[in-house]
N, C-alpha and C. Protein backbone atom coordinates (compact mmCIF):
# COMPACT_ATOMS: atom_id res chain seq x y z
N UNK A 1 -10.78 -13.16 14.15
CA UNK A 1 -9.60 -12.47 13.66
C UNK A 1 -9.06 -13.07 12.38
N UNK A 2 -9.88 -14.24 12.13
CA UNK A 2 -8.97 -15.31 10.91
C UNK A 2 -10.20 -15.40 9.93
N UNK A 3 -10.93 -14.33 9.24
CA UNK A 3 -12.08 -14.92 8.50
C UNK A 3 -11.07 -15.58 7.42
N UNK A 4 -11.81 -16.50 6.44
CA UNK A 4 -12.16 -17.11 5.49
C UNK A 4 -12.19 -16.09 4.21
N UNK A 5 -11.27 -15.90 3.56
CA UNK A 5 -11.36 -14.77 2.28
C UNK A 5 -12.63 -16.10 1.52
N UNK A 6 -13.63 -14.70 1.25
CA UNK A 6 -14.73 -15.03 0.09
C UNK A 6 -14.34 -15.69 -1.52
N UNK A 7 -14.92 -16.60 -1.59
CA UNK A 7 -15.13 -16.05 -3.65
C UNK A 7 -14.47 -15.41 -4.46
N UNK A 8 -15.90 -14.82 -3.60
CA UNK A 8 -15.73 -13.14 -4.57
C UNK A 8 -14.73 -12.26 -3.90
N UNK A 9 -13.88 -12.36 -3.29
CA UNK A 9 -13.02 -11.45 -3.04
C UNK A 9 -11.82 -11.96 -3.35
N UNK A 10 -10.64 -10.79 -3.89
CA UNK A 10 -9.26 -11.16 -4.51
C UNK A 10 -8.28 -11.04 -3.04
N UNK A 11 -7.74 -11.52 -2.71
CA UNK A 11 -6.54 -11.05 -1.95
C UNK A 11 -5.18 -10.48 -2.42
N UNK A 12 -4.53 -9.57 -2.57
CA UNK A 12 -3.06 -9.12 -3.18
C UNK A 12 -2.34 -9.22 -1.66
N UNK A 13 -1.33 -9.94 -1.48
CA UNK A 13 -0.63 -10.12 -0.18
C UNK A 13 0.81 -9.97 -0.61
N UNK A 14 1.14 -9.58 0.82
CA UNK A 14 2.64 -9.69 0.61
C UNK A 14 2.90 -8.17 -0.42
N UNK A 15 3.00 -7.06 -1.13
CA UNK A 15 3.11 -6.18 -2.07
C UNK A 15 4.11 -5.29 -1.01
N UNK A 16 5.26 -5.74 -1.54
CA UNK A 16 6.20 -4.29 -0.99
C UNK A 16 6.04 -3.43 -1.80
N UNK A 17 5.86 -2.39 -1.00
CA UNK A 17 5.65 -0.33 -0.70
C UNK A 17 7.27 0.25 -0.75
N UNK A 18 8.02 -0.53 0.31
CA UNK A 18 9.62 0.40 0.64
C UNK A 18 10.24 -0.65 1.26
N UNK A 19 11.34 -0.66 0.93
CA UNK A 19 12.78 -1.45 1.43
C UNK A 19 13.29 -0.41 2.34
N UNK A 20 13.67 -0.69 3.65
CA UNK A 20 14.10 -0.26 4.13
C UNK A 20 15.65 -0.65 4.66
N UNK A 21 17.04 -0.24 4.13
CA UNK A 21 18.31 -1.70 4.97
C UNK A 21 17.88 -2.68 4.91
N UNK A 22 17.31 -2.97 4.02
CA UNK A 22 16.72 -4.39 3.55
C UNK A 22 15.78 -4.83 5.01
N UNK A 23 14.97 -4.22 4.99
CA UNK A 23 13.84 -4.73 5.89
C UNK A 23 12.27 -4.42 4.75
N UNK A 24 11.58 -5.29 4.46
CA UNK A 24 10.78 -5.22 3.24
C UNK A 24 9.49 -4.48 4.14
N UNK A 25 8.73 -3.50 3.51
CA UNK A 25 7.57 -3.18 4.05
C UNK A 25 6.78 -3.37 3.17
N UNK A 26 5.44 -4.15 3.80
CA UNK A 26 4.55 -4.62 2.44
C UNK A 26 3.02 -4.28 2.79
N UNK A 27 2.50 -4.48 1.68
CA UNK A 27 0.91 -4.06 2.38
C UNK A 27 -0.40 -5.49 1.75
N UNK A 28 -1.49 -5.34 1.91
CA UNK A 28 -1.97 -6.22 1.38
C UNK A 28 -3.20 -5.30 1.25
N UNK A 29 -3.89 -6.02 -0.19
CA UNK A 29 -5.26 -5.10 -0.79
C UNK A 29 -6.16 -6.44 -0.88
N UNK A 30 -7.37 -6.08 -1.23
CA UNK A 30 -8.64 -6.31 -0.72
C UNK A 30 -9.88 -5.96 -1.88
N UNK A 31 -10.31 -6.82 -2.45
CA UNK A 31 -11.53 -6.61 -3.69
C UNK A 31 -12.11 -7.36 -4.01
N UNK A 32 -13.27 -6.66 -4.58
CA UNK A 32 -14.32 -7.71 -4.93
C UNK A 32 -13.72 -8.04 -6.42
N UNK A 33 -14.11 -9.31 -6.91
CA UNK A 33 -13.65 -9.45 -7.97
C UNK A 33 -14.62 -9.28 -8.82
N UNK A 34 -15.56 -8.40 -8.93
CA UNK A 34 -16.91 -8.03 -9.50
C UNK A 34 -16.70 -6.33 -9.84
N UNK A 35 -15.96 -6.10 -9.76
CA UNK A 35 -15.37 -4.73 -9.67
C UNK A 35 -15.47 -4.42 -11.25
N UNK A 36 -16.27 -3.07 -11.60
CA UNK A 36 -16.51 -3.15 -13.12
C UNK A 36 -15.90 -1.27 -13.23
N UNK A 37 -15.68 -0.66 -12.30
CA UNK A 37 -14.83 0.77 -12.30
C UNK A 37 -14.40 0.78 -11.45
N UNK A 38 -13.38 2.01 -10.81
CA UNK A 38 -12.73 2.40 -9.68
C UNK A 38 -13.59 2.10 -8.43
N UNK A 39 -13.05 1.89 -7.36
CA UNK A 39 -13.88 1.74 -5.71
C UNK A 39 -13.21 2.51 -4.92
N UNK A 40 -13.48 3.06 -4.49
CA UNK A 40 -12.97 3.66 -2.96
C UNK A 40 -12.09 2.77 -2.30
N UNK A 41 -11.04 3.58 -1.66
CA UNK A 41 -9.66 2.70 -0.91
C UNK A 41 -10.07 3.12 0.23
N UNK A 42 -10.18 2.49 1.22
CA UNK A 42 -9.89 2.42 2.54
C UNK A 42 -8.63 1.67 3.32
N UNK A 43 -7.49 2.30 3.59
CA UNK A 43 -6.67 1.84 4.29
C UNK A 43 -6.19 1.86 5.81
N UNK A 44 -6.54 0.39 6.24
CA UNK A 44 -6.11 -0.11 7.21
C UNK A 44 -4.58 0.15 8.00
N UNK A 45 -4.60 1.08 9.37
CA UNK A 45 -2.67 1.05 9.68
C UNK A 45 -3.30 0.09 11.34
N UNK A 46 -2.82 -0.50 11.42
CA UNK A 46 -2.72 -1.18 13.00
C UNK A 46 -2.67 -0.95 14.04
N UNK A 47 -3.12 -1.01 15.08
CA UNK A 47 -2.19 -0.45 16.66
C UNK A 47 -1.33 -1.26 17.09
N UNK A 48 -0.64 -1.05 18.84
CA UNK A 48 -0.37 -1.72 19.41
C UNK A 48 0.76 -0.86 19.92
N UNK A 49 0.87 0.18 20.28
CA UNK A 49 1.41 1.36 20.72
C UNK A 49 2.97 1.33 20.32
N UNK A 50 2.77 1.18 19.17
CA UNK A 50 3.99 1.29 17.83
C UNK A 50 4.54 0.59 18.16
N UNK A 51 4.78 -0.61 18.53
CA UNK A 51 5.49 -1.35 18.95
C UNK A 51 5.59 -2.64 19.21
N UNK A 52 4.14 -2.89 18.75
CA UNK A 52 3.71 -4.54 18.33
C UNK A 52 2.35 -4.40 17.48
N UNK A 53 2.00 -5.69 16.33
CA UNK A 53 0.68 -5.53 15.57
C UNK A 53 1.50 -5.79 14.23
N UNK A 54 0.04 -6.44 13.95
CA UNK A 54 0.46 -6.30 12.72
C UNK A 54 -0.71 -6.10 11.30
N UNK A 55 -0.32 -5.96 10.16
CA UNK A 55 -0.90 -5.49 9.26
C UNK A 55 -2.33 -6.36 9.09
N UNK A 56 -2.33 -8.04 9.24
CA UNK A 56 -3.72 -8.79 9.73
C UNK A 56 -4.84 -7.75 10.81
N UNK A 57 -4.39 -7.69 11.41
CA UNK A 57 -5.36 -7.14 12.72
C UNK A 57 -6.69 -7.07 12.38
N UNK A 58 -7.06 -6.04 11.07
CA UNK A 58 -7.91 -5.37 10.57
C UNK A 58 -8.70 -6.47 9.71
N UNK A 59 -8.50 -7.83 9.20
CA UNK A 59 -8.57 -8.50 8.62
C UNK A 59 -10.28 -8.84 8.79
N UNK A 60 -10.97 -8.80 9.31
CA UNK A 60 -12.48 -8.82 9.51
C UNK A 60 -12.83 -7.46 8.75
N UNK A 61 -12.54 -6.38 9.03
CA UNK A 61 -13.23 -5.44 8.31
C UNK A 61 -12.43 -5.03 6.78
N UNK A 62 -11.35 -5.66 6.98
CA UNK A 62 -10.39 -5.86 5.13
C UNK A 62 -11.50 -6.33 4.25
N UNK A 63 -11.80 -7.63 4.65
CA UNK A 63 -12.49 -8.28 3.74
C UNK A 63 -14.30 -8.12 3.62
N UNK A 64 -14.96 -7.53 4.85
CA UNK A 64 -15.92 -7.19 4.67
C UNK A 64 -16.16 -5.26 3.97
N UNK A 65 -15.45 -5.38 4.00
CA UNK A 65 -15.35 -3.84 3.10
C UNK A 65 -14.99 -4.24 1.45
N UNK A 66 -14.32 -5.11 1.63
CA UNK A 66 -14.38 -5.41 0.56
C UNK A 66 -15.45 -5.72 -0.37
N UNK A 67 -16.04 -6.98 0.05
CA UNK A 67 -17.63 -7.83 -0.11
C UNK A 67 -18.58 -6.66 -0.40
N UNK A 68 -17.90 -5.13 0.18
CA UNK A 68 -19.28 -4.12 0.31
C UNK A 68 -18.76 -3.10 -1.14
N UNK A 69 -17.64 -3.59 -1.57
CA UNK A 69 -17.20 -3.04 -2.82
C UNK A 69 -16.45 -1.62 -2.88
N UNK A 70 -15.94 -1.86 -1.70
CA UNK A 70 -14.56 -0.98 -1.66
C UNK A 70 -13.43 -2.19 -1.80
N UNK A 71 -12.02 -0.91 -2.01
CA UNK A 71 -11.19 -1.61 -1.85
C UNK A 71 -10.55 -1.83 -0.62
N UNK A 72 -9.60 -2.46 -0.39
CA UNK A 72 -9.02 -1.97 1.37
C UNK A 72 -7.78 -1.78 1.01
N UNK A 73 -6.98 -1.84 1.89
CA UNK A 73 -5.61 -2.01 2.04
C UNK A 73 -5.04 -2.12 3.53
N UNK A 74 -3.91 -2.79 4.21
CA UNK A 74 -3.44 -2.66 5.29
C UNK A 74 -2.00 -2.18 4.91
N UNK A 75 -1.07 -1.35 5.97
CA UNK A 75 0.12 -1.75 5.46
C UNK A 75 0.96 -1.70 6.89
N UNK A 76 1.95 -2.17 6.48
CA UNK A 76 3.09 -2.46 7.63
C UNK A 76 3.90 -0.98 8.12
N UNK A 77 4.73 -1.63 9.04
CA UNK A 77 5.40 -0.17 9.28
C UNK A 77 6.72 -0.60 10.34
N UNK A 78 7.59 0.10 10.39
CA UNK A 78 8.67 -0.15 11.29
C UNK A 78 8.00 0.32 12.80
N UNK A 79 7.92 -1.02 13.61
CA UNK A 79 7.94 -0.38 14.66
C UNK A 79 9.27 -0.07 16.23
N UNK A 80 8.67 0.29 17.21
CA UNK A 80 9.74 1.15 17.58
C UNK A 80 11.19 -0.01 17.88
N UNK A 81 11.09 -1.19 17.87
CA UNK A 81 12.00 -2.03 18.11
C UNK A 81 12.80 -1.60 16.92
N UNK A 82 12.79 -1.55 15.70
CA UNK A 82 13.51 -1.15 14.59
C UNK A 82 13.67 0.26 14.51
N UNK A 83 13.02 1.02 14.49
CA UNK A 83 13.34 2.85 14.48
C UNK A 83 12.53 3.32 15.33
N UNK A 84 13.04 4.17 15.91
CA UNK A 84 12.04 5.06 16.91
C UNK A 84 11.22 6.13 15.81
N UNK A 85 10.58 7.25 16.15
CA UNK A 85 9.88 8.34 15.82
C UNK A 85 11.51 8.95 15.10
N UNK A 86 10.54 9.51 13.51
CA UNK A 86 9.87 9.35 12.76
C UNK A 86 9.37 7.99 11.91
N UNK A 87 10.38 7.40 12.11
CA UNK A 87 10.49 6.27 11.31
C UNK A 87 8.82 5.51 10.94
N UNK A 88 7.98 5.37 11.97
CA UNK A 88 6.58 4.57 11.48
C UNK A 88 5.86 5.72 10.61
N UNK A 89 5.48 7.32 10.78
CA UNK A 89 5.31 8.23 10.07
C UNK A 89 5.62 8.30 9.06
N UNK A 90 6.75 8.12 8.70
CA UNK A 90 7.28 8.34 7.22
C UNK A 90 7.19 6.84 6.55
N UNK A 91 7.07 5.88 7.16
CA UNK A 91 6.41 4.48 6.49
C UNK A 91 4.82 4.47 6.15
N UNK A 92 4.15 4.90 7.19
CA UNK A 92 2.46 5.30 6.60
C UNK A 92 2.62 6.28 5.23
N UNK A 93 3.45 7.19 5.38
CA UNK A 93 3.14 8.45 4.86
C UNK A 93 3.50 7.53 3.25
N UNK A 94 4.57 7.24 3.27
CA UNK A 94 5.25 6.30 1.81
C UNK A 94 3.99 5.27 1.54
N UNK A 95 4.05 4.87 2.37
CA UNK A 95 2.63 3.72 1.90
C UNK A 95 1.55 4.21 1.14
N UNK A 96 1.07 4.87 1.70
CA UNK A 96 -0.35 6.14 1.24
C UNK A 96 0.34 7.12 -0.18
N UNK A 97 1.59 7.38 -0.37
CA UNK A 97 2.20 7.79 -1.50
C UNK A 97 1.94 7.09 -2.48
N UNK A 98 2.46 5.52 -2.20
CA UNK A 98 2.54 3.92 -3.32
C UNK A 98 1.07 4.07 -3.49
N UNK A 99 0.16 4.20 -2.80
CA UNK A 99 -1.06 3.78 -3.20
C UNK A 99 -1.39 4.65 -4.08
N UNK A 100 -1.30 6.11 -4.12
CA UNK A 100 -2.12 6.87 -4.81
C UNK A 100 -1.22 6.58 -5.89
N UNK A 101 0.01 6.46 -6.13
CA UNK A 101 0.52 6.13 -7.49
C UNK A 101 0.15 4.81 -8.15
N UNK A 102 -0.39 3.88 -7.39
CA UNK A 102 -0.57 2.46 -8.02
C UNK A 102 -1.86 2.60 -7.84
N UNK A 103 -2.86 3.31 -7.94
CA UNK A 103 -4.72 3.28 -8.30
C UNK A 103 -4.59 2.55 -9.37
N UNK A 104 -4.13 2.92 -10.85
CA UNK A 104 -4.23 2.20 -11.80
C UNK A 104 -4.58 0.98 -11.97
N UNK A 105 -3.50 0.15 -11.10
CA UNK A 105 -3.23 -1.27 -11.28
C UNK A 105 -4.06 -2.02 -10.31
N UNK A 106 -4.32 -1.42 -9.30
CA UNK A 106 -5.46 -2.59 -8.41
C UNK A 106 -7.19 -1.27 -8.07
N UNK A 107 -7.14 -0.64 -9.09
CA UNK A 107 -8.81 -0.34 -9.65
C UNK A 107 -9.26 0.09 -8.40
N UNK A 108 -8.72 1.44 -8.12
CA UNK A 108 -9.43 1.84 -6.68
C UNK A 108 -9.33 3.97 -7.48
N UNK A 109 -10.14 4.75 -6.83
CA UNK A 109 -10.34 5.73 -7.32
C UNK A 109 -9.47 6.40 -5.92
N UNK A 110 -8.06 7.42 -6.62
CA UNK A 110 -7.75 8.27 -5.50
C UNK A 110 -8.53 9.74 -4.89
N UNK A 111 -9.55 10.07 -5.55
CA UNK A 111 -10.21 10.74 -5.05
C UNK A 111 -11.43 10.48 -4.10
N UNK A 112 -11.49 9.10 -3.69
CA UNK A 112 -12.17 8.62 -2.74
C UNK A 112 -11.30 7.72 -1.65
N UNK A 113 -10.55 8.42 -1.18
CA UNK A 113 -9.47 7.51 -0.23
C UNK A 113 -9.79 8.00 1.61
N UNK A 114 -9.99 6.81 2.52
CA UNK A 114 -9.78 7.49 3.65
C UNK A 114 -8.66 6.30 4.35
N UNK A 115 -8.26 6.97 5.25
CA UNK A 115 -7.12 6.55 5.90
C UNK A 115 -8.02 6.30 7.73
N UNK A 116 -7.49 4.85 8.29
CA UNK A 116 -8.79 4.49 9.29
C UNK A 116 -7.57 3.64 10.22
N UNK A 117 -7.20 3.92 11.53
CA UNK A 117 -6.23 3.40 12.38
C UNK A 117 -7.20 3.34 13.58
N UNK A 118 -6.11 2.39 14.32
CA UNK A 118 -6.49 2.27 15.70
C UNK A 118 -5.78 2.42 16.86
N UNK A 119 -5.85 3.02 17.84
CA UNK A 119 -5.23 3.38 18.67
C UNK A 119 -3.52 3.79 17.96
N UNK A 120 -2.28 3.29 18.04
CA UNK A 120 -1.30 3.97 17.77
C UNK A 120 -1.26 3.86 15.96
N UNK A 121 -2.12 3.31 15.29
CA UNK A 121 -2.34 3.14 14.15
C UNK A 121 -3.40 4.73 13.73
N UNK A 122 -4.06 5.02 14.62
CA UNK A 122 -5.05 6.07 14.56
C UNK A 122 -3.92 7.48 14.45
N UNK A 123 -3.02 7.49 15.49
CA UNK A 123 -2.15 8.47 15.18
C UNK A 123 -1.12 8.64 13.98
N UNK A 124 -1.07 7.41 13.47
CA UNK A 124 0.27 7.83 12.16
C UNK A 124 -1.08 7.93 11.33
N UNK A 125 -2.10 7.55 10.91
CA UNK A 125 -3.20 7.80 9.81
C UNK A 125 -3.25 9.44 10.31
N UNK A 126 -3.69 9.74 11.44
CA UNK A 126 -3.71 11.39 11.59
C UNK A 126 -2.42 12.33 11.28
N UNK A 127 -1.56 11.60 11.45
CA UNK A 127 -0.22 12.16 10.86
C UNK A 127 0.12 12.20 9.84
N UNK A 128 -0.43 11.13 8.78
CA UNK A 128 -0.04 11.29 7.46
C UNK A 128 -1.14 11.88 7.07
N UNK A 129 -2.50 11.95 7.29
CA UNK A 129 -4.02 12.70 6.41
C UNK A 129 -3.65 14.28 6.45
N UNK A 130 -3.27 14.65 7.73
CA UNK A 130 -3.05 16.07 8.17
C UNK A 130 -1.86 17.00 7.77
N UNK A 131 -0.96 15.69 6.84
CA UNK A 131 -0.07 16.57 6.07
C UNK A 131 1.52 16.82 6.95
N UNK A 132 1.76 15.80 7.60
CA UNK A 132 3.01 15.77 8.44
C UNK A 132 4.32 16.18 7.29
N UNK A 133 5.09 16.62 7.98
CA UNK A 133 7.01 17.00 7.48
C UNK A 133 7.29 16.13 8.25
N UNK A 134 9.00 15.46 8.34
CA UNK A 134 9.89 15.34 8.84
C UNK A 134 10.60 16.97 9.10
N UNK A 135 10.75 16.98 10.16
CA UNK A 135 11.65 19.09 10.23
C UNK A 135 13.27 18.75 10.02
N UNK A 136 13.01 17.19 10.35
CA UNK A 136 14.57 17.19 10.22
C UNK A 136 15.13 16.80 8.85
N UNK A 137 14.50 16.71 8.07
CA UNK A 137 15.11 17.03 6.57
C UNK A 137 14.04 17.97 5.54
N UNK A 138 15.28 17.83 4.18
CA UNK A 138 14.19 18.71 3.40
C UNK A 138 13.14 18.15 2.30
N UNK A 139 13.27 16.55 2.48
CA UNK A 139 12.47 15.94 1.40
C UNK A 139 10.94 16.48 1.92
N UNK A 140 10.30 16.69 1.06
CA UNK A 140 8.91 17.15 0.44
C UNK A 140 8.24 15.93 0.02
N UNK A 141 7.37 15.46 0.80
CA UNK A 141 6.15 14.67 0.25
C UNK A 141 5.29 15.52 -0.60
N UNK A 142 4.71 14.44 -1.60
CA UNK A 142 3.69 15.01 -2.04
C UNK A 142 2.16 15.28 -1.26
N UNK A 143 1.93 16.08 -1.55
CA UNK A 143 0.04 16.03 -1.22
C UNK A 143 -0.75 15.10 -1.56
N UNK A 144 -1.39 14.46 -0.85
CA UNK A 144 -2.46 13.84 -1.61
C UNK A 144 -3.86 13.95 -0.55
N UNK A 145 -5.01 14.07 -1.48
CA UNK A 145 -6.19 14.96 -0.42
C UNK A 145 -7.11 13.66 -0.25
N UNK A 146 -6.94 13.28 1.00
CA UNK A 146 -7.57 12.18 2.05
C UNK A 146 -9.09 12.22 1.98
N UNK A 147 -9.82 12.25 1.60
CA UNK A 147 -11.40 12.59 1.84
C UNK A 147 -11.75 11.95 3.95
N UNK A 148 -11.54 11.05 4.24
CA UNK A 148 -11.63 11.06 5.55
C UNK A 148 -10.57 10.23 6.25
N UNK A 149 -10.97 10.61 7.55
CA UNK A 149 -10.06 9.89 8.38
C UNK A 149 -10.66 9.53 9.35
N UNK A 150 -10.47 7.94 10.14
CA UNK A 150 -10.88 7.25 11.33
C UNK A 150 -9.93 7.00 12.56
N UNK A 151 -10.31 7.77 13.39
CA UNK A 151 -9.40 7.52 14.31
C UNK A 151 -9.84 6.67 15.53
N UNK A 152 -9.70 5.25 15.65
CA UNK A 152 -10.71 4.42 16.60
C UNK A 152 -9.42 4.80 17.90
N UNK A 153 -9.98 5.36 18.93
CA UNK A 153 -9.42 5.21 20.16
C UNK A 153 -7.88 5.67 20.14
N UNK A 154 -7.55 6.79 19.03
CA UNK A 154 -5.79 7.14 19.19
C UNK A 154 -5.54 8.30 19.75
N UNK A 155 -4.35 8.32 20.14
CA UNK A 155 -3.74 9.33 20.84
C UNK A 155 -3.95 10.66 19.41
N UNK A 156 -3.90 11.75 20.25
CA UNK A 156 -4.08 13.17 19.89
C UNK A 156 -3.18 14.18 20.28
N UNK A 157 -3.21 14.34 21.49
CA UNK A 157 -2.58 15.37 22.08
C UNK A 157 -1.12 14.65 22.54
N UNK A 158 0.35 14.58 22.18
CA UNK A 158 1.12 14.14 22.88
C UNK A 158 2.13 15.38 24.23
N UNK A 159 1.20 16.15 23.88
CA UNK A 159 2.01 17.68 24.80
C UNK A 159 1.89 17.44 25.98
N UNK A 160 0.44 16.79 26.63
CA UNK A 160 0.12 16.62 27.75
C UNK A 160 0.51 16.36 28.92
N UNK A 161 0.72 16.67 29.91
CA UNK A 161 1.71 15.86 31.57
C UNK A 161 1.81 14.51 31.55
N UNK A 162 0.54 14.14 31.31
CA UNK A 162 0.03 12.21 31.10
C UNK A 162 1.10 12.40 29.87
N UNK A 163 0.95 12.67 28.95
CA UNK A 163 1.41 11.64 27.57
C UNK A 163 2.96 12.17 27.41
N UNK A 164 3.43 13.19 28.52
CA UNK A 164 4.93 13.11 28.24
C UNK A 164 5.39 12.34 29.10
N UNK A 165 4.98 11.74 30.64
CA UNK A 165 5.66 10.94 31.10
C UNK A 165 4.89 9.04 30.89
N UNK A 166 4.41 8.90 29.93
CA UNK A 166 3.75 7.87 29.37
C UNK A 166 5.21 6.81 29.14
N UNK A 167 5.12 5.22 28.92
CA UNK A 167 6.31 4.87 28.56
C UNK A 167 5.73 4.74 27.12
N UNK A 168 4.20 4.49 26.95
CA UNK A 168 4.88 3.69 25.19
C UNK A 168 5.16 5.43 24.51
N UNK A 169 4.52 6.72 25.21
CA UNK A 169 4.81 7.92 24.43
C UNK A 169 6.39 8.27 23.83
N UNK A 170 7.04 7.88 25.41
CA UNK A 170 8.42 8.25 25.42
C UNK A 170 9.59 7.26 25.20
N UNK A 171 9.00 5.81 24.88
CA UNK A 171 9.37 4.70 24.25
C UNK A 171 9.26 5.11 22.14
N UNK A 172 8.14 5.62 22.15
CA UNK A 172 7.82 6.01 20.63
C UNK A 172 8.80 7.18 20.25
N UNK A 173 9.09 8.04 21.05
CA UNK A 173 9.54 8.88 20.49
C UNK A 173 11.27 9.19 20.65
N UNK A 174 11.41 8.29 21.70
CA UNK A 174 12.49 8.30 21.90
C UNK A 174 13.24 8.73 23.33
N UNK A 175 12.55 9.53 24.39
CA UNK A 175 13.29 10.12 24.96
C UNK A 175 12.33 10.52 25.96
């Protein structure tokens, strides 16, 4: 869980995305330092059924994706101890916003981006690739077109008998 960053690989740590009431959300990127044009972003969101994890987790395949000459990224997110539902959604969704606006500066191509979670990390990546609203306001995200998405082991369906009387479901969402 603790590799050894390479050489050849850069680490960017610590990079706040959004202040939240002064709670900092940050992400960390991932590159080869051999990088001679744009690379493909692959970003890392965490599990731990919104409610514990953290942006490390992914840290074995951060840096070996890297070595393979993509870029990575992980990023943080409020979980449900700090805001319930929407709140981690609209932190992926902002994160994945910052990125496609900051390609420039850490040399990754936004037309090759996939978004790759795990278990409750798998669902806000499917929530932000698939183009989520908040219904309860009128801010408008922008679009931005995901080329893929990984969903290792996440929830899908929350309609279900199982997943409405679930606690981390009804812990996540509130009610």
């Amino acid at each position: 869980l603790n590799p050894s960053i390479p050489e050849n690989v850069e680490e960017i740590k610590n990079v706040e995305y959004k202040n939240v009431n002064g709670k900092s959300l940050q992400l960390d990127l991932y590159q080869s330092k051999n990088l001679t044009e744009p690379a493909p972003l692959l970003v890392f969101v965490h599990g731990g059924g919104w409610r514990s994890g953290k942006r490390s987790d992914y840290l074995r395949y951060l840096v070996d994706y890297a070595e393979k000459g993509y870029v990575t990224a992980t990023v943080s997110y409020r979980l449900v101890k700090d805001s319930i539902y929407p709140a981690c959604v609209e932190d992926v969704a902002d994160a994945v916003h910052w990125l496609f606006k900051n390609s420039d500066t850490y040399n990754y191509d936004t037309s090759r981006v996939a978004l790759v979670g795990g278990s409750a990390g798998a669902h806000l990546v499917m929530m932000t690739a698939y183009g989520w609203e908040n219904p309860r306001t009128s801010v408008k995200r922008s679009k931005h077109r995901i080329k893929a998405v990984v969903d290792i082991y996440g929830p899908v369906d929350m309609t279900t008998p199982y997943a409405q009387t679930q606690p981390l479901v009804t812990g996540f969402i509130g009610h």
